[in-house]
PDB file of N, CA and C in Angstrom:
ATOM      1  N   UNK A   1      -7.648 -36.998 -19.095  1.00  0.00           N
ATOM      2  CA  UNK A   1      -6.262 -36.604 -19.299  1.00  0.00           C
ATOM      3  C   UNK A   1      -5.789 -35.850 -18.047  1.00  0.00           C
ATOM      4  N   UNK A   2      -4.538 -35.983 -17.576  1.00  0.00           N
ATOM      5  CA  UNK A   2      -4.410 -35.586 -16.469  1.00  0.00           C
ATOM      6  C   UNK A   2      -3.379 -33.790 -16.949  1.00  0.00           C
ATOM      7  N   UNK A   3      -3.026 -33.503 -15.823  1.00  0.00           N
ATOM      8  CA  UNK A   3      -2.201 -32.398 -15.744  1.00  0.00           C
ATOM      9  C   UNK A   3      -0.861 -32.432 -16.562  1.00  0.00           C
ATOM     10  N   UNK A   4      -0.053 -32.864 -16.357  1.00  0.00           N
ATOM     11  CA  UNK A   4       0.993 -33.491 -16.962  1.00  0.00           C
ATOM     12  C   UNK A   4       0.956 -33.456 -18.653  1.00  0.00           C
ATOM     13  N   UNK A   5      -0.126 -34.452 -18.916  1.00  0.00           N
ATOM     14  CA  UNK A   5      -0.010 -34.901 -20.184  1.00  0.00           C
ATOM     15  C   UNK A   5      -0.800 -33.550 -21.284  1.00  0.00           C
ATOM     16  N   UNK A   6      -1.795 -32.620 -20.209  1.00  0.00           N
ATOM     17  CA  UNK A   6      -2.326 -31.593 -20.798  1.00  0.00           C
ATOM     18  C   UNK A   6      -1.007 -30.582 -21.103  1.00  0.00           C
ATOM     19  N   UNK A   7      -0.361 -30.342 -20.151  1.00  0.00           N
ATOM     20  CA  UNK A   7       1.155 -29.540 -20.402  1.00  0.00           C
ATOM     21  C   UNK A   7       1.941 -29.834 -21.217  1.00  0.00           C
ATOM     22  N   UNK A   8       2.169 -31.215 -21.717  1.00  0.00           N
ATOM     23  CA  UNK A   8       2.704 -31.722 -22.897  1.00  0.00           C
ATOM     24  C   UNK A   8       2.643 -31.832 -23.875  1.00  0.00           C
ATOM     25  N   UNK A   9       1.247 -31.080 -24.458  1.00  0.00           N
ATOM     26  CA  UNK A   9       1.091 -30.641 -25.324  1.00  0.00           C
ATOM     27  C   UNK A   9       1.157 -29.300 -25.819  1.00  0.00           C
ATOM     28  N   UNK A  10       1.638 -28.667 -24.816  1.00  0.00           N
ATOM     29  CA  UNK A  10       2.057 -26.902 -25.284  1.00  0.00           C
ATOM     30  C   UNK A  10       3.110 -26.972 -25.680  1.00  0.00           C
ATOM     31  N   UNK A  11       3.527 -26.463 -26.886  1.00  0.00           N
ATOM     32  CA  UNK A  11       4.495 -25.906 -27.147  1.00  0.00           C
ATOM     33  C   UNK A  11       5.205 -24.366 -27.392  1.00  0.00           C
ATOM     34  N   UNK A  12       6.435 -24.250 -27.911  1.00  0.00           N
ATOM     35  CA  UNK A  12       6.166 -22.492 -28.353  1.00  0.00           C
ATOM     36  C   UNK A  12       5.571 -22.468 -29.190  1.00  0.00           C
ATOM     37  N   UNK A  13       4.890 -23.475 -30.038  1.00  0.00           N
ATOM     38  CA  UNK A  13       3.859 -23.035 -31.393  1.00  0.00           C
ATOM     39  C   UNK A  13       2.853 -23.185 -30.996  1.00  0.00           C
ATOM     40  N   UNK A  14       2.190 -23.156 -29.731  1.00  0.00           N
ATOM     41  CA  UNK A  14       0.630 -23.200 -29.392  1.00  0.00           C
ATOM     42  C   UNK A  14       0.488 -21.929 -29.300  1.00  0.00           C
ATOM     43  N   UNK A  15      -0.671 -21.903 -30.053  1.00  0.00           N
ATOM     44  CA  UNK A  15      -1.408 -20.350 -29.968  1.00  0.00           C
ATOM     45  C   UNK A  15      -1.989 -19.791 -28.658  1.00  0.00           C
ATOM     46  N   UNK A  16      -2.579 -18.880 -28.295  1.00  0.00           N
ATOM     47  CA  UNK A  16      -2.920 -18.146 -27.337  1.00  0.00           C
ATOM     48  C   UNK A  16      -4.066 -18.663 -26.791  1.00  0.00           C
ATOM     49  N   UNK A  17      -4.817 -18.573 -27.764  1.00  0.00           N
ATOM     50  CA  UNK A  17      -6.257 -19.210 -27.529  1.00  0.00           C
ATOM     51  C   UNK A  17      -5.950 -20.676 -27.151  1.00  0.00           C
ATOM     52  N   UNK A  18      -4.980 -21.593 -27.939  1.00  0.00           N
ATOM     53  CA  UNK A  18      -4.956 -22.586 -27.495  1.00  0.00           C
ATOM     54  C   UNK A  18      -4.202 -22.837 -25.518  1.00  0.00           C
ATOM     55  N   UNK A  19      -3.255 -21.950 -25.192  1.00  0.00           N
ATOM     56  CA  UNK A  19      -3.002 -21.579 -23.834  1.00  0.00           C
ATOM     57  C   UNK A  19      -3.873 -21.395 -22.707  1.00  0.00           C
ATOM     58  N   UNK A  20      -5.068 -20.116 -23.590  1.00  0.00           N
ATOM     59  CA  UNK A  20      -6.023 -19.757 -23.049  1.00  0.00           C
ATOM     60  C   UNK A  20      -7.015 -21.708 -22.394  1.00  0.00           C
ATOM     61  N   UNK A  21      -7.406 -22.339 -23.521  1.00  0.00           N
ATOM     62  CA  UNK A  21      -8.246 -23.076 -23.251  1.00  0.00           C
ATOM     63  C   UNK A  21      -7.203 -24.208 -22.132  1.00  0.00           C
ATOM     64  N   UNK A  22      -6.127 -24.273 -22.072  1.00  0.00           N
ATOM     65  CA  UNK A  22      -5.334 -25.740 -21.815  1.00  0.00           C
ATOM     66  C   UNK A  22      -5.532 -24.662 -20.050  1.00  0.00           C
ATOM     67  N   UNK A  23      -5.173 -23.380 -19.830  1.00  0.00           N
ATOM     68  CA  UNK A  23      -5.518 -23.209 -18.696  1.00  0.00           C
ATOM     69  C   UNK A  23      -7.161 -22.886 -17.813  1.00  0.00           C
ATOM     70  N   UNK A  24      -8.219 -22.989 -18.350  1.00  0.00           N
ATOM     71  CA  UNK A  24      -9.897 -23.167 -18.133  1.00  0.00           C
ATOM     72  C   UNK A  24      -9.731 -24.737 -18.154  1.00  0.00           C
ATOM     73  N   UNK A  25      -8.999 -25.648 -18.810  1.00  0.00           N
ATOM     74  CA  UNK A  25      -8.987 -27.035 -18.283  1.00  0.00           C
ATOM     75  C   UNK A  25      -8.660 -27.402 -17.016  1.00  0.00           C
ATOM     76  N   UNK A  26      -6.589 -27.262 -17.042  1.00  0.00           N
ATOM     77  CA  UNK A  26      -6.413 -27.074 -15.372  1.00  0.00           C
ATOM     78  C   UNK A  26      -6.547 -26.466 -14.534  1.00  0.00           C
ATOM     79  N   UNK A  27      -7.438 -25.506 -14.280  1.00  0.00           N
ATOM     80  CA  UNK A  27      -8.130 -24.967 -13.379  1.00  0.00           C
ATOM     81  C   UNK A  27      -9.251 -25.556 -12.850  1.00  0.00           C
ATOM     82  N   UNK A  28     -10.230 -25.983 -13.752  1.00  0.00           N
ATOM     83  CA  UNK A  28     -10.910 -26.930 -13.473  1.00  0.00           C
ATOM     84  C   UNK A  28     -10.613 -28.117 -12.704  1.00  0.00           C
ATOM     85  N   UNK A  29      -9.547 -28.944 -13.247  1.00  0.00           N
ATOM     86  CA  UNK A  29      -8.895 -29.872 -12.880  1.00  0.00           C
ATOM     87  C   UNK A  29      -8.506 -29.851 -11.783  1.00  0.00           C
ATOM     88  N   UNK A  30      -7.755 -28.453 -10.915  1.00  0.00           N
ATOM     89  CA  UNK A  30      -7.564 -28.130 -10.041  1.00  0.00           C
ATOM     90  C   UNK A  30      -8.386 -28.314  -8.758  1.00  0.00           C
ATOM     91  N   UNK A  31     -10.013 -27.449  -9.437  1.00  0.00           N
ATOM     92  CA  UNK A  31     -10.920 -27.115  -8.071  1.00  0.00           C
ATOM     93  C   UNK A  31     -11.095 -25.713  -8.339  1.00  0.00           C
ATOM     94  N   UNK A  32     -10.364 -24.832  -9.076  1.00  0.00           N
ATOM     95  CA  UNK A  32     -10.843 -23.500  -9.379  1.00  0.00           C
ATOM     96  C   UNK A  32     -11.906 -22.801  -9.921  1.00  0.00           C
ATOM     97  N   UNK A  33     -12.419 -23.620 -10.857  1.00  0.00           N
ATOM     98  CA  UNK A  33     -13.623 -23.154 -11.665  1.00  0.00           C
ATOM     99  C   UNK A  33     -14.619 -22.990 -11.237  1.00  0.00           C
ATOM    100  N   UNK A  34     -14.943 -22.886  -9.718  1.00  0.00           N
ATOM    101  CA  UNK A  34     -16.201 -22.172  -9.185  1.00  0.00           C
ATOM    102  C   UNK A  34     -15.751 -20.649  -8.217  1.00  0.00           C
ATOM    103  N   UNK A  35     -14.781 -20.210  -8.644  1.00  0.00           N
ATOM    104  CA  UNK A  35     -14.174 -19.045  -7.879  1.00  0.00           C
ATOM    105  C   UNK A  35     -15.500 -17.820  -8.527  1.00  0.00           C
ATOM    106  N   UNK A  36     -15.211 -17.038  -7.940  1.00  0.00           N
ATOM    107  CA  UNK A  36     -16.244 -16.355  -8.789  1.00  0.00           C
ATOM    108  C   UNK A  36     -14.961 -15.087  -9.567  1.00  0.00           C
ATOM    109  N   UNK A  37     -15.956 -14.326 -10.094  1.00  0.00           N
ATOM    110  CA  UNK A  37     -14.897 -13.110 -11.026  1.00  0.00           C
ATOM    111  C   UNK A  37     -14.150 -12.268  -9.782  1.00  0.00           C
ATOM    112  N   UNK A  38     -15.296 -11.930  -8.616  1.00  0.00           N
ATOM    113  CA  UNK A  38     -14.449 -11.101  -7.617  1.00  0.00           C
ATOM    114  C   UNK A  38     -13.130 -11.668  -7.063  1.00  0.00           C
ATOM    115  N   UNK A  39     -13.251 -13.140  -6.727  1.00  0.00           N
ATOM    116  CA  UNK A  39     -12.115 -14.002  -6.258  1.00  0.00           C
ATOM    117  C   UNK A  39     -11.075 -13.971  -7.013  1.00  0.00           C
ATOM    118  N   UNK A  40     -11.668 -14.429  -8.186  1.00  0.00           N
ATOM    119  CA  UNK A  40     -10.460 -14.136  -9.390  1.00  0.00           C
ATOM    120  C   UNK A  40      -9.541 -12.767  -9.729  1.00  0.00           C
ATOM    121  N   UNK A  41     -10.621 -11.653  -9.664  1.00  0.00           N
ATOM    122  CA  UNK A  41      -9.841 -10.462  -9.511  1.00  0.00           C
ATOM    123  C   UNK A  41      -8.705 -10.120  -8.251  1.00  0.00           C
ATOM    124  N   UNK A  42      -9.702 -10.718  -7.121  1.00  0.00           N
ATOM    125  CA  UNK A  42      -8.760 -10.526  -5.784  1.00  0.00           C
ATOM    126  C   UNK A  42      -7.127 -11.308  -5.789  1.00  0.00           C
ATOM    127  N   UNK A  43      -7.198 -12.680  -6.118  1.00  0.00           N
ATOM    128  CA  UNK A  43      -6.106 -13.114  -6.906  1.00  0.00           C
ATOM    129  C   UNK A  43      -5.300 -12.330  -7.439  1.00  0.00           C
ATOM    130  N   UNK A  44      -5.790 -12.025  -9.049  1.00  0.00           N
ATOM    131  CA  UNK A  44      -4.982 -10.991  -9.786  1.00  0.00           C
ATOM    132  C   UNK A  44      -4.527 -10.596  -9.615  1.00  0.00           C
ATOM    133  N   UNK A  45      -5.131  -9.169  -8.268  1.00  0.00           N
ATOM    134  CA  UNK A  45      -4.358  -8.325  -7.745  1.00  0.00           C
ATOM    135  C   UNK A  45      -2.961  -8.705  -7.209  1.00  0.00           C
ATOM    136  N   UNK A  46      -3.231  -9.470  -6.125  1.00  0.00           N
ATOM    137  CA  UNK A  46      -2.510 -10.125  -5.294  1.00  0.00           C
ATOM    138  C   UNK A  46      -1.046 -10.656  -6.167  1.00  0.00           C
ATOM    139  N   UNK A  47      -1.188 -11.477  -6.931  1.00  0.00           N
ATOM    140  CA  UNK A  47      -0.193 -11.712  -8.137  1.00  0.00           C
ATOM    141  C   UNK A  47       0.797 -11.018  -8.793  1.00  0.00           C
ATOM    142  N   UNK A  48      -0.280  -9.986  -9.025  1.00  0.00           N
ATOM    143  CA  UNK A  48       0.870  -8.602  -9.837  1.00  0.00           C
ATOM    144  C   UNK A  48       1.395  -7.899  -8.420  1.00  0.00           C
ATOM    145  N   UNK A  49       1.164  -7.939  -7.626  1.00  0.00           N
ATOM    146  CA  UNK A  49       1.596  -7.604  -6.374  1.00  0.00           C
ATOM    147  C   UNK A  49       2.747  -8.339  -5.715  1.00  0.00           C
ATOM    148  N   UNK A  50       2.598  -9.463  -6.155  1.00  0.00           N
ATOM    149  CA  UNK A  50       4.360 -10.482  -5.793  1.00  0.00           C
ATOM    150  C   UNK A  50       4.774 -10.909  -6.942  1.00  0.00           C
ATOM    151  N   UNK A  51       4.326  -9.622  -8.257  1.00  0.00           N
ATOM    152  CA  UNK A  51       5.374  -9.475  -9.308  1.00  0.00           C
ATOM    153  C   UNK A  51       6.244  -8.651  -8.758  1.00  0.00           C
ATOM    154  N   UNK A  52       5.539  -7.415  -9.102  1.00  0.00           N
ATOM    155  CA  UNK A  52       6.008  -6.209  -7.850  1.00  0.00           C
ATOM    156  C   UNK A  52       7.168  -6.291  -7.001  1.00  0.00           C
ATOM    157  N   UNK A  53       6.875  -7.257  -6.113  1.00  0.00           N
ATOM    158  CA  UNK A  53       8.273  -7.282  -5.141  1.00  0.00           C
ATOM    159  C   UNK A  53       8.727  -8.213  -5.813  1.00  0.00           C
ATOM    160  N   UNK A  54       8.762  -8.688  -6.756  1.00  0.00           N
ATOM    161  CA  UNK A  54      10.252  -9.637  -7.479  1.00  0.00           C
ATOM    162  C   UNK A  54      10.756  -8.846  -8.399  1.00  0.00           C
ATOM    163  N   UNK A  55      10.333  -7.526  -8.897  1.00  0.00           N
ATOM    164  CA  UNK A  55      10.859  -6.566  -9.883  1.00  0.00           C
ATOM    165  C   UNK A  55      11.809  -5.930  -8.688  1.00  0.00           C
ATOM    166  N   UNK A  56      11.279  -5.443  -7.413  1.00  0.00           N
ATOM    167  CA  UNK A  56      11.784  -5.072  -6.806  1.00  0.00           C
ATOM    168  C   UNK A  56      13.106  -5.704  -6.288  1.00  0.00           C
ATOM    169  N   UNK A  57      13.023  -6.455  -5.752  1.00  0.00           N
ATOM    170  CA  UNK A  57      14.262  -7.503  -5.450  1.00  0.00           C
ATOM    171  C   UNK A  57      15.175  -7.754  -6.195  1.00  0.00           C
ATOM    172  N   UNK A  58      14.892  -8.172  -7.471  1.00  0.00           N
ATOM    173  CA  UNK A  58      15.824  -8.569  -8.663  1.00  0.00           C
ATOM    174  C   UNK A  58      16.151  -7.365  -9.706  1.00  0.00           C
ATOM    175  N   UNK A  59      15.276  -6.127  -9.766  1.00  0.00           N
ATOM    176  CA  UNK A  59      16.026  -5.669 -10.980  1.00  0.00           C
ATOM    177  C   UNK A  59      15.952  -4.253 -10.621  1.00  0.00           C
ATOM    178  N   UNK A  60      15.892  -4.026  -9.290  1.00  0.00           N
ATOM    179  CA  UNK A  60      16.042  -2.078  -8.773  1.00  0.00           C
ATOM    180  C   UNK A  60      17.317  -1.993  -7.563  1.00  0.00           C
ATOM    181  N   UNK A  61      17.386  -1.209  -7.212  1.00  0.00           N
ATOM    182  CA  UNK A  61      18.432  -0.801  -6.122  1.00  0.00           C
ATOM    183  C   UNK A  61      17.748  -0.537  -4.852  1.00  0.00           C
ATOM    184  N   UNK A  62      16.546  -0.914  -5.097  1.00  0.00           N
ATOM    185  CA  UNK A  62      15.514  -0.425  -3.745  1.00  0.00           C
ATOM    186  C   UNK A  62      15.984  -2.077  -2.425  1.00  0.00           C
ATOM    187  N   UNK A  63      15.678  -1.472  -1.106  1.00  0.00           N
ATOM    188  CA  UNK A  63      15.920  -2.305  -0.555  1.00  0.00           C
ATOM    189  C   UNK A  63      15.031  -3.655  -0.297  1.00  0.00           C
ATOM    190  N   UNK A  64      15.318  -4.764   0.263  1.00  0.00           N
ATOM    191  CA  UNK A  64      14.481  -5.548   0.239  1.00  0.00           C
ATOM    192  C   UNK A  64      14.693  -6.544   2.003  1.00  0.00           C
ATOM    193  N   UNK A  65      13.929  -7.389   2.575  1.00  0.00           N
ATOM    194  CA  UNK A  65      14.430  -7.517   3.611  1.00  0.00           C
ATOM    195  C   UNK A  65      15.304  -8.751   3.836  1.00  0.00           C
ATOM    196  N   UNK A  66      16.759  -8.294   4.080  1.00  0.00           N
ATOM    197  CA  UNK A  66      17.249  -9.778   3.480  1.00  0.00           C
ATOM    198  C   UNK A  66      17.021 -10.990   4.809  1.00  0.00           C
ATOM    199  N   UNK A  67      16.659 -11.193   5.576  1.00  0.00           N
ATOM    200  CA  UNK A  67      15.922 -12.176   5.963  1.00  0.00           C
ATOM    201  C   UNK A  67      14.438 -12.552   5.548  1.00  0.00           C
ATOM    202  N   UNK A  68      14.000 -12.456   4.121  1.00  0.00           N
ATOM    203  CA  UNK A  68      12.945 -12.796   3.520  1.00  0.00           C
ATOM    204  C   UNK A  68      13.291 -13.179   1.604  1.00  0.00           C
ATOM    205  N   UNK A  69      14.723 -12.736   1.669  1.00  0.00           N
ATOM    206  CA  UNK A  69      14.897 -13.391   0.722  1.00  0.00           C
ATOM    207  C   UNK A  69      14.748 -14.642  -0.673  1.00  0.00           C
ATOM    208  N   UNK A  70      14.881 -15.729   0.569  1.00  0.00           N
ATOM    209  CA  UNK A  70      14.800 -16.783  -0.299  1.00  0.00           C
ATOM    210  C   UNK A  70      12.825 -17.114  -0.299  1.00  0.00           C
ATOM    211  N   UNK A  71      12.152 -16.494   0.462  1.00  0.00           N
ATOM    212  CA  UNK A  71      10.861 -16.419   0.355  1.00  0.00           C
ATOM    213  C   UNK A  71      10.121 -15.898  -0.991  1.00  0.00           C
ATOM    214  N   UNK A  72      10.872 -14.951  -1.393  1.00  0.00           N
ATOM    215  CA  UNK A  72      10.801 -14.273  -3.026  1.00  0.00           C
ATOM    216  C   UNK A  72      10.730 -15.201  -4.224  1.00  0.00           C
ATOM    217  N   UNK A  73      10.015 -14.978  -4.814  1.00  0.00           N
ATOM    218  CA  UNK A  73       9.666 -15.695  -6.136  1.00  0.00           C
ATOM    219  C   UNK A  73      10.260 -15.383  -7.313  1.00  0.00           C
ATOM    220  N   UNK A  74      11.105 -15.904  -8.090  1.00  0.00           N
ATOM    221  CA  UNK A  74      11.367 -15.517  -9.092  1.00  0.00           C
ATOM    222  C   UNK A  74      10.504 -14.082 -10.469  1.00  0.00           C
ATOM    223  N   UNK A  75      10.787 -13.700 -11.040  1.00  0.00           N
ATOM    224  CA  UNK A  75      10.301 -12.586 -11.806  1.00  0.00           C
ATOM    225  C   UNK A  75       9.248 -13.352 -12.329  1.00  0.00           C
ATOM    226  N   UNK A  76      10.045 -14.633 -13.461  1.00  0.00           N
ATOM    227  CA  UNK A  76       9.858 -15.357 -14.371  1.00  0.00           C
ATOM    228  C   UNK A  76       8.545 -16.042 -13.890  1.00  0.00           C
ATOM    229  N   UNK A  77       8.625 -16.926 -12.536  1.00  0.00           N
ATOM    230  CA  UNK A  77       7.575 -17.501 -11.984  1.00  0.00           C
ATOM    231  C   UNK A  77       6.577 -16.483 -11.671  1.00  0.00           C
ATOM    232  N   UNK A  78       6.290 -15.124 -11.141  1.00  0.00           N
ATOM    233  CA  UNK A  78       5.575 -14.218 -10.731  1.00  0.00           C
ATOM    234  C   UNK A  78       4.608 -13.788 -12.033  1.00  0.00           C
ATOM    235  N   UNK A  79       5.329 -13.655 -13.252  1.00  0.00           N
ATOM    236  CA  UNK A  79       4.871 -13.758 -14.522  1.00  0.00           C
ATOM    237  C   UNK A  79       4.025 -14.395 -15.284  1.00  0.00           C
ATOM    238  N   UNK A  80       4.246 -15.571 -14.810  1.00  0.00           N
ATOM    239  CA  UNK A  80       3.336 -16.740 -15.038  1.00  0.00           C
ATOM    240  C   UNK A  80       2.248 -16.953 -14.571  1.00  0.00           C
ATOM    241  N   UNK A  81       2.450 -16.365 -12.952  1.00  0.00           N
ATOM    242  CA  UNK A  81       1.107 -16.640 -12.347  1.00  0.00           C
ATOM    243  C   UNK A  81      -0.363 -15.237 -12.260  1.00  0.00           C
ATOM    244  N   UNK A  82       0.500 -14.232 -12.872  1.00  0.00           N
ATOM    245  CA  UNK A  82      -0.419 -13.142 -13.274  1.00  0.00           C
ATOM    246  C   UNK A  82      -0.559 -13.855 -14.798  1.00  0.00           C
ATOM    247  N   UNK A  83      -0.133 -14.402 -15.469  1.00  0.00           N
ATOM    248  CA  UNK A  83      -0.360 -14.589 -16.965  1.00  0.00           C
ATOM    249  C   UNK A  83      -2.314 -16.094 -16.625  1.00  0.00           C
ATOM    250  N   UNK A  84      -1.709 -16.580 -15.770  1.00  0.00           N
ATOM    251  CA  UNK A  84      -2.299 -17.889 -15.448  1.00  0.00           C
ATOM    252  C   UNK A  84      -3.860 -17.016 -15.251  1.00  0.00           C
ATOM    253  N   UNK A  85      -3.848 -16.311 -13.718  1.00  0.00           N
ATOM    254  CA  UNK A  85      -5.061 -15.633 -13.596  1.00  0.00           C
ATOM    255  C   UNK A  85      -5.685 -15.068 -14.564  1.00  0.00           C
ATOM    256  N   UNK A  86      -4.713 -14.170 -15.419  1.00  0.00           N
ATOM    257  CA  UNK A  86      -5.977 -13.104 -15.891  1.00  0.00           C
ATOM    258  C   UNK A  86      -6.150 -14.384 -17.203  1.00  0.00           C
ATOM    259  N   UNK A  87      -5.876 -15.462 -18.095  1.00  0.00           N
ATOM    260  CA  UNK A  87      -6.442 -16.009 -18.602  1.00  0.00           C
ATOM    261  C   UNK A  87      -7.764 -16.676 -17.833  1.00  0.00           C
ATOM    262  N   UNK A  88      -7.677 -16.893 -16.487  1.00  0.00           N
ATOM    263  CA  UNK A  88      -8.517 -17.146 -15.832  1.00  0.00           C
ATOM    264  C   UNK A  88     -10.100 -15.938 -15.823  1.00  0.00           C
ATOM    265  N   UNK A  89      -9.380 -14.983 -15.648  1.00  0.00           N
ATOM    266  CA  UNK A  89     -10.465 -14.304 -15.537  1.00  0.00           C
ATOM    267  C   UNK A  89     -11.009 -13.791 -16.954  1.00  0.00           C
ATOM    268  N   UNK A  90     -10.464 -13.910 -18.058  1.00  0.00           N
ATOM    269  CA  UNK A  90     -11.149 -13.822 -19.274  1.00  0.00           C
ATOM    270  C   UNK A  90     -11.917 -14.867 -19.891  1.00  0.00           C
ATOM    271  N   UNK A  91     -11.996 -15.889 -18.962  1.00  0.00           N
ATOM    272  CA  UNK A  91     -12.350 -17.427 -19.196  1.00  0.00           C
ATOM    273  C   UNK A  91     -13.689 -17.206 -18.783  1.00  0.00           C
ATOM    274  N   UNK A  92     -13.480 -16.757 -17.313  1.00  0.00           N
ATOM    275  CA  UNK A  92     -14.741 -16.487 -16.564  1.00  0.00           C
ATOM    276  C   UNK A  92     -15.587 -15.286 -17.311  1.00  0.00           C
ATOM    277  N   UNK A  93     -14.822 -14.406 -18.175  1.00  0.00           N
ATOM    278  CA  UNK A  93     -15.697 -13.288 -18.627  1.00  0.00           C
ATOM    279  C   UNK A  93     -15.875 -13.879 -20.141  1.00  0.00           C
ATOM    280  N   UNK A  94     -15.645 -14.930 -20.683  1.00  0.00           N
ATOM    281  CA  UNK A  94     -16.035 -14.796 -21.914  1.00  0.00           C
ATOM    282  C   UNK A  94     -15.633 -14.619 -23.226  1.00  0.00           C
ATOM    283  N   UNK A  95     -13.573 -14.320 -22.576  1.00  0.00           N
ATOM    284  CA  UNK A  95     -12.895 -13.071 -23.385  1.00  0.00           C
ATOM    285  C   UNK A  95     -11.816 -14.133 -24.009  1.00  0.00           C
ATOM    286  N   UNK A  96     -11.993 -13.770 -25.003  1.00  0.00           N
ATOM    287  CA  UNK A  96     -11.121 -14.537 -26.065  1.00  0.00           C
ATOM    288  C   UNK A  96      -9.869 -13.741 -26.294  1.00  0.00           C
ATOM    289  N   UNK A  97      -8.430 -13.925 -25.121  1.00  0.00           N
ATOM    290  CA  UNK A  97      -7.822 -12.867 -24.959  1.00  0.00           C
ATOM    291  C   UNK A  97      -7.096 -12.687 -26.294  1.00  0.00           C
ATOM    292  N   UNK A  98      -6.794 -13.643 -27.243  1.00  0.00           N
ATOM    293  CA  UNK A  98      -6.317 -13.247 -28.392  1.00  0.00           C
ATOM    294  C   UNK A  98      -6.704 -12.176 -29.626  1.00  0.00           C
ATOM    295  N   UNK A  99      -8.358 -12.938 -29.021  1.00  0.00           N
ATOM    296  CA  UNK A  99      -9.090 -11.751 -30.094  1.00  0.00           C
ATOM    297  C   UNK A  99      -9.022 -10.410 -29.467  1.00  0.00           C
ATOM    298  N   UNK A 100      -8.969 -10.489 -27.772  1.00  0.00           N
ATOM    299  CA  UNK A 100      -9.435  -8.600 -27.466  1.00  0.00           C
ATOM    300  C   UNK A 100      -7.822  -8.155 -27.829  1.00  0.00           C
ATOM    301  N   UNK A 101      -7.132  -8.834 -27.523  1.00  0.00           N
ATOM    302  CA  UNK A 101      -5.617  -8.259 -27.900  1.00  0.00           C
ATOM    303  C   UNK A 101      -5.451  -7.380 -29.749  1.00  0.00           C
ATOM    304  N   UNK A 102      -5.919  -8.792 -30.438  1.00  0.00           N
ATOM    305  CA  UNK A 102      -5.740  -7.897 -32.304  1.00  0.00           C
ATOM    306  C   UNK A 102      -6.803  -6.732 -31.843  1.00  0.00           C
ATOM    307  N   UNK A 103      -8.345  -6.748 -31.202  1.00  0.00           N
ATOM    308  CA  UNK A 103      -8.958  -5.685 -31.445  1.00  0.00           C
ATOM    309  C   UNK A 103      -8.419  -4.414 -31.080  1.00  0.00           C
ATOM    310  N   UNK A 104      -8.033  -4.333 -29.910  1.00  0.00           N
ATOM    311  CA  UNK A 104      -6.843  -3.791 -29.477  1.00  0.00           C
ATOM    312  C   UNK A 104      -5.978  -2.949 -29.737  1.00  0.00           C
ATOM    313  N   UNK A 105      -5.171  -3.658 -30.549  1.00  0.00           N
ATOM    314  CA  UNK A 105      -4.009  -3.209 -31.168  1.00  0.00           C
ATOM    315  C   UNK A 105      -4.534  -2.891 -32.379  1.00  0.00           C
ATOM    316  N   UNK A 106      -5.736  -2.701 -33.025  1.00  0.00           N
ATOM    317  CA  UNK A 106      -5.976  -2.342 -34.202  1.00  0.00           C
ATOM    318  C   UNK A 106      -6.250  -0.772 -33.564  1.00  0.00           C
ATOM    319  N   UNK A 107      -7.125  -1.109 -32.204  1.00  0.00           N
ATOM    320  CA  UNK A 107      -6.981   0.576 -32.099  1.00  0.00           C
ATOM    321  C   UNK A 107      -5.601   1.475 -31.802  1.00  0.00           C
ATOM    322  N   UNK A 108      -4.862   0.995 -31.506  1.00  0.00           N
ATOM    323  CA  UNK A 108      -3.521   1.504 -30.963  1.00  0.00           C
ATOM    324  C   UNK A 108      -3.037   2.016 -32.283  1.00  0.00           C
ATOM    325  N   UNK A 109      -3.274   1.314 -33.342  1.00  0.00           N
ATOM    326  CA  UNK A 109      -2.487   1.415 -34.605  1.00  0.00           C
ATOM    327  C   UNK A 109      -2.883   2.777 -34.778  1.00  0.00           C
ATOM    328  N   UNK A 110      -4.126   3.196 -35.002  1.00  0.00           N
ATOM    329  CA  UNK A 110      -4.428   4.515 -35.320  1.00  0.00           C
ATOM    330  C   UNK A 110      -4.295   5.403 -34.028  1.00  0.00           C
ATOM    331  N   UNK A 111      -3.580   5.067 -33.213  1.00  0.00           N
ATOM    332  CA  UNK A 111      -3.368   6.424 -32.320  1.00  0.00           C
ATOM    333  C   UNK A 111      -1.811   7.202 -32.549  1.00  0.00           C
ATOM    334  N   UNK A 112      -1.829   8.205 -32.456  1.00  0.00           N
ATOM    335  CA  UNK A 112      -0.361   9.212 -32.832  1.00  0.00           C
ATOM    336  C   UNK A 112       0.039   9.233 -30.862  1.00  0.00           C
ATOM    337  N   UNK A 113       1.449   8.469 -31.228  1.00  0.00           N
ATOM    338  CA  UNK A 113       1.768   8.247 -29.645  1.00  0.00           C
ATOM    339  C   UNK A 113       2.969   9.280 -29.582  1.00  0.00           C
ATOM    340  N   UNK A 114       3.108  10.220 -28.418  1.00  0.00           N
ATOM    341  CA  UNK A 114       4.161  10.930 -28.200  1.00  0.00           C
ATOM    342  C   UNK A 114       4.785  10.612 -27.632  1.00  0.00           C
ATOM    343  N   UNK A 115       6.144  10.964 -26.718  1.00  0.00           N
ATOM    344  CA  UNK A 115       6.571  10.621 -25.843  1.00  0.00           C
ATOM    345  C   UNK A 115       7.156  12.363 -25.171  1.00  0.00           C
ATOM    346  N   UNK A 116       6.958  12.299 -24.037  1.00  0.00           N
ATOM    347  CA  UNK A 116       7.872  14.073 -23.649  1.00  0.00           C
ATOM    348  C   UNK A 116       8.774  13.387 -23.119  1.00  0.00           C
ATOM    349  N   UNK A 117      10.128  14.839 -22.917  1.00  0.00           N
ATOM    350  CA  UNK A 117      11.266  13.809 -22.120  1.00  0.00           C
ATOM    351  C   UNK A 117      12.135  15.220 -22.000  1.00  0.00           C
TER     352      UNK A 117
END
């Protein structure tokens, strides 16, 4: 099955886990699946890092360089590709991000959250 036809089967009703697995496919598919965890992390970083400057660009008053403009990546796209990695790297670790997410949030439930202000 190629790329294409694997994407055509996501919908908004595919589950997480099912996301999770359709991206450990095209990655594979790619050539990625021998990166190791450090590579993958180094990625990561890198990713949320040209989220970063697309938060910056698009939704602050901070400056940006406008002869690098159209070089900028959308928010939306920047989003995706930190979403893409770290399924990647929970792939590589083992991590069933749906399940660590409920475990998760089961602990959150019992925490008393403040806020100061």
């Amino acid at each position: 099955m190629n790329q294409v036809e694997l994407l055509d089967k996501l919908t908004r009703k595919s589950s997480l886990t099912e996301v999770q697995e359709y991206i450990k496919t095209v990655l594979d598919l790619r050539g990625f699946s021998d990166e190791s965890i450090q590579e993958s992390m180094l990625i990561l970083l890198e990713e949320v890092g040209e989220l970063a400057k697309a938060v910056r660009k698009g939704h602050t008053k901070m400056s940006v360089d406008a002869d690098k403009m159209q070089s900028y990546d959308t928010v939306e796209s920047e989003v995706a590709d930190v979403f893409v990695v770290l399924l990647a790297v929970c792939n590589k670790l083992g991590i069933n991000l749906l399940d660590a997410l409920v475990e998760k949030e089961r602990q959150n439930c019992s925490r008393n959250w403040t806020f100061e202000r």
